[in-house]
Protein backbone atom coordinates (compact mmCIF):
# COMPACT_ATOMS: atom_id res chain seq x y z
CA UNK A 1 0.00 0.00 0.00
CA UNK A 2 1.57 3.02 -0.80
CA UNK A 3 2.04 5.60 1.92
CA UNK A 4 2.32 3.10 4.19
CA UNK A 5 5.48 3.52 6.64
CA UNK A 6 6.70 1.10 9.15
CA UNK A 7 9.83 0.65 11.03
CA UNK A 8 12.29 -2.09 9.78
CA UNK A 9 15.71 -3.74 9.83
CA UNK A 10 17.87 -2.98 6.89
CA UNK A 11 21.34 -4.23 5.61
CA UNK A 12 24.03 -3.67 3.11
CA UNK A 13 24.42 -6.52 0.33
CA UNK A 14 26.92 -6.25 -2.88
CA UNK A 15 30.22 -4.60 -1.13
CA UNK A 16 32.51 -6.24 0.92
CA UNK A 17 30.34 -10.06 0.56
CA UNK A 18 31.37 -9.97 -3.12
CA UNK A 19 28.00 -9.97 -4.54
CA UNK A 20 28.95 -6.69 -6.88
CA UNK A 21 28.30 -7.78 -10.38
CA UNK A 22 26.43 -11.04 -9.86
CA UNK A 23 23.29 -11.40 -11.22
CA UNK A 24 20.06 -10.86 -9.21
CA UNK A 25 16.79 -12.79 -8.96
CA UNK A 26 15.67 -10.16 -11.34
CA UNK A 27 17.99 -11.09 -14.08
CA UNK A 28 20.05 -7.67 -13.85
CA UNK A 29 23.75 -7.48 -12.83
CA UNK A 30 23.67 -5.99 -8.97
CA UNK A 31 25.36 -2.37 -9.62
CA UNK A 32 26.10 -1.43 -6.42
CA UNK A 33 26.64 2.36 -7.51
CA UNK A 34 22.78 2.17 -8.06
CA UNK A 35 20.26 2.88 -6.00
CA UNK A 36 18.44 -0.22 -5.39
CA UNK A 37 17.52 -3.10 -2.66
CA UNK A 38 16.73 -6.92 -2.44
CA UNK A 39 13.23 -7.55 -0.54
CA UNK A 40 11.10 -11.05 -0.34
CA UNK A 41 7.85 -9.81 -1.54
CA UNK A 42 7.86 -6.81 -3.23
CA UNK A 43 7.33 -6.79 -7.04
CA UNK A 44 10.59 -6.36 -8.92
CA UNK A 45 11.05 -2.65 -10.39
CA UNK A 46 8.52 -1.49 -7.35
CA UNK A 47 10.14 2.25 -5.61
CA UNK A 48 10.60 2.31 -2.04
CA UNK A 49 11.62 5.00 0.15
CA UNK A 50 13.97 3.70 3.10
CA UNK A 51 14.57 6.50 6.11
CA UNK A 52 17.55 6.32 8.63
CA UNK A 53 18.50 8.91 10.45
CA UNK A 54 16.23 11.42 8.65
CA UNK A 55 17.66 11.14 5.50
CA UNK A 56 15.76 9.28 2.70
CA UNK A 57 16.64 7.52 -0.47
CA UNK A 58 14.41 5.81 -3.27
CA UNK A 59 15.11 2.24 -4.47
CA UNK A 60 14.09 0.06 -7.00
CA UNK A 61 13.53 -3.70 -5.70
CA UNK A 62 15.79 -5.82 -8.25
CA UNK A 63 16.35 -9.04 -6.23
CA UNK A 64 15.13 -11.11 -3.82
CA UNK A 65 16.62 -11.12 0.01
CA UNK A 66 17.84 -10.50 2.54
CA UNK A 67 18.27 -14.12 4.16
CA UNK A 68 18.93 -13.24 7.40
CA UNK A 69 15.95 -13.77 9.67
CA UNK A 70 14.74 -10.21 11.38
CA UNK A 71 15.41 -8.32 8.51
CA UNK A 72 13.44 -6.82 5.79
CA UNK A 73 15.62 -4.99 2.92
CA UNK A 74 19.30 -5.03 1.66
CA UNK A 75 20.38 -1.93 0.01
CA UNK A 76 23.05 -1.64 -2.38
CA UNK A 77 26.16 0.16 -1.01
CA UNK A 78 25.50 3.50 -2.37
CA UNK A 79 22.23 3.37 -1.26
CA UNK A 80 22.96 2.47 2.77
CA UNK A 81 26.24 5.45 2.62
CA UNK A 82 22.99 7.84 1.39
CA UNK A 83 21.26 7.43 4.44
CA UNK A 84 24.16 6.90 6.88
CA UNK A 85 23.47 3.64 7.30
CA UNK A 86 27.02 1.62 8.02
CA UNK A 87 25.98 -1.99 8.36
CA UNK A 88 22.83 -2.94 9.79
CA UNK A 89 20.24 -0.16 10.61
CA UNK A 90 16.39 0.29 12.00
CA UNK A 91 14.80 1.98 9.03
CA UNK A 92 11.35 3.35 7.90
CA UNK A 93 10.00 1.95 4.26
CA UNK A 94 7.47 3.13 2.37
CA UNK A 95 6.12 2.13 -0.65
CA UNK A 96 6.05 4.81 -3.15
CA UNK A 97 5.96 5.76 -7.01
CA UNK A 98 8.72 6.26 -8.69
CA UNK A 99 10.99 9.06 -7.78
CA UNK A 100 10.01 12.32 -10.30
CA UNK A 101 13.11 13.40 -10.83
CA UNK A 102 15.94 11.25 -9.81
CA UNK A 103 19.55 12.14 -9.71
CA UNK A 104 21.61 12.29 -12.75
CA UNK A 105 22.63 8.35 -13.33
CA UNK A 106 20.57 5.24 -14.03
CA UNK A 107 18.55 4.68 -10.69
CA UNK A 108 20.00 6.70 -8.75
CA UNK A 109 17.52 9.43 -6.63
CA UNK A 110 16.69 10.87 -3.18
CA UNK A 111 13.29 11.99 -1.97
């Protein structure tokens, strides 16, 4: 439902793991210079906004995860440094449209 906020757990996925490049349940290549995230349920190419910190980003769901029981999104690398988030973090998602105007580069925008 968009509009919808809730408090979650979030993690990073695709830097230091190795997972930069590999291909994602989506059938894309995991760019993790892109602003995107891997959640369970969510319909691939659906926008999200994630909150930490009160700063926001917007993410396109491309794969499938995390794995780790208690959590509910990975974000790509450049998307957890947007929002400050160094490792694991309590975020807010919402479930949005996608971003108007996003930032110069493929996927990539704030909101």
């Amino acid at each position: 439902m968009i509009g919808c906020a809730r408090a979650e757990v979030a993690s990073i996925y695709g830097g230091a793991d190795g997972y930069c490049g590999s291909m994602t349940a989506s059938g894309e290549r995991l760019n993790c210079s892109a602003m995107t995230a891997a959640h369970r349920t969510l319909p691939f190419n659906s926008w999200v906004r994630v909150t930490h910190a009160g700063r926001s980003v917007a993410v396109r769901i491309n794969d499938r995860g995390p794995f780790v029981k208690g959590r509910a999104i990975d974000l790509s690398p450049a998307a957890a440094k947007r929002i400050g988030c160094g490792g694991v973090c309590e975020v807010q998602i919402e479930i949005t449209t996608k971003p108007v105007q996003p930032e110069a580069g493929l996927f990539r925008g704030t909101l």
